[in-house]
Protein backbone atom coordinates (compact mmCIF):
# COMPACT_ATOMS: atom_id res chain seq x y z
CA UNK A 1 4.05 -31.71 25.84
CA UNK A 2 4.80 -28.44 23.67
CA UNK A 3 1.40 -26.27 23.67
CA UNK A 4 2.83 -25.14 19.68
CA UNK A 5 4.04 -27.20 17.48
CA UNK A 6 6.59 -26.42 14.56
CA UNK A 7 5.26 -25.62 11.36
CA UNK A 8 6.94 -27.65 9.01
CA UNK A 9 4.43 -28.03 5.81
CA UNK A 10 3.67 -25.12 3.86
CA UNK A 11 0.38 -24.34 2.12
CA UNK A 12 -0.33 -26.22 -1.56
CA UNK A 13 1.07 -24.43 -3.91
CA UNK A 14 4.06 -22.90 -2.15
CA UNK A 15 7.46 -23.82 -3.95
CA UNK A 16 11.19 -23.23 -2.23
CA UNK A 17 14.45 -23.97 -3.11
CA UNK A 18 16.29 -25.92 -0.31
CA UNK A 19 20.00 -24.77 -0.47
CA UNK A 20 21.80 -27.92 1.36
CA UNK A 21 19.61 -30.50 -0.88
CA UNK A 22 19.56 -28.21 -4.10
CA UNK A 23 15.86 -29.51 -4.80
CA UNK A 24 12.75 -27.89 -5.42
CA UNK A 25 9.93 -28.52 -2.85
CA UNK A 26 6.72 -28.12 -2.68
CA UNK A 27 5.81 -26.63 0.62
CA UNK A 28 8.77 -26.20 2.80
CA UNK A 29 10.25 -29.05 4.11
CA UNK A 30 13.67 -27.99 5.46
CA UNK A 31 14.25 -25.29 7.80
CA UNK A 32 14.21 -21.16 7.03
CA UNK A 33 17.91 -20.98 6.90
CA UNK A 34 18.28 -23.56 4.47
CA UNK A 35 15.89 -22.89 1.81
CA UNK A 36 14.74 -19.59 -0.46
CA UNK A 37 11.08 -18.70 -0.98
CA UNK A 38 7.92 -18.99 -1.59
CA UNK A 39 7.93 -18.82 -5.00
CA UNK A 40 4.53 -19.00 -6.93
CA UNK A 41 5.64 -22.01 -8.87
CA UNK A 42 7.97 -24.69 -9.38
CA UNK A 43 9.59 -23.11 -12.54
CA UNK A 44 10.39 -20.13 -10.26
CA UNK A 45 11.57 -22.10 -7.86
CA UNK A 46 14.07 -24.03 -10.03
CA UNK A 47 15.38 -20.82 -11.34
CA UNK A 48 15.95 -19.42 -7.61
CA UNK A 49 20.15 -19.44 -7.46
CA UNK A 50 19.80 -17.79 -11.10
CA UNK A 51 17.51 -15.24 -9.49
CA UNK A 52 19.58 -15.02 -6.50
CA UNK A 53 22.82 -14.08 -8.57
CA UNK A 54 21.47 -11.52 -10.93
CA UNK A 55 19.73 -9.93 -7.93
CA UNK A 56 23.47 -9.67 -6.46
CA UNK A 57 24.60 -8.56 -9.39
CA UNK A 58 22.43 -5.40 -9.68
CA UNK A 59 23.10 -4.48 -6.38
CA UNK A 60 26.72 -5.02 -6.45
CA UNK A 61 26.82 -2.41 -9.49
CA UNK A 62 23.88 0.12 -7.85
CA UNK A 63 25.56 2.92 -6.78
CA UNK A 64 22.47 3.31 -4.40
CA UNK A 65 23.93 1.37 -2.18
CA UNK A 66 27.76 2.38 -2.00
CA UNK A 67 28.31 5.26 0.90
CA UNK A 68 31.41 6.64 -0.29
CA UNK A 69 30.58 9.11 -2.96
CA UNK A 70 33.44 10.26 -4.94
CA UNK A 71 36.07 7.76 -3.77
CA UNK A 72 37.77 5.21 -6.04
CA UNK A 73 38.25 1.50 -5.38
CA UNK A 74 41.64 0.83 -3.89
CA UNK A 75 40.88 -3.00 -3.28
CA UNK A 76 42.80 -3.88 -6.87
């Protein structure tokens, strides 16, 4: 008999995004790796892979977060 169990149901009010069902749920149901979240609602959480890829888009063009200073992209 385990002495902890798994926490599998969020709090109320909690909303993810499960990435291998592409659903909305309310209080996580699938595991860490598959989901994104909490958000504070469901519209948030239905908007999640839009989120996801205009986050990845400003940090794909934030020159923050490129090392080489000076250099030109040879990868074309």
């Amino acid at each position: 008999m385990a002495l902890f169990k798994k926490r599998t149901v969020g709090k109320p009010g909690e909303w993810y995004y499960c990435l291998e069902h592409r659903k909305v749920e309310e209080g996580p149901e699938c595991p860490n790796k598959d989901r994104f979240g909490p958000y504070a609602s469901r519209v948030e959480a239905e908007h999640a892979m839009q989120t996801a890829q205009e986050r990845n888009l400003e940090w794909e063009t934030d020159p923050r977060w490129h090392d080489r200073k000076g250099e030109t992209d040879t990868t074309e």
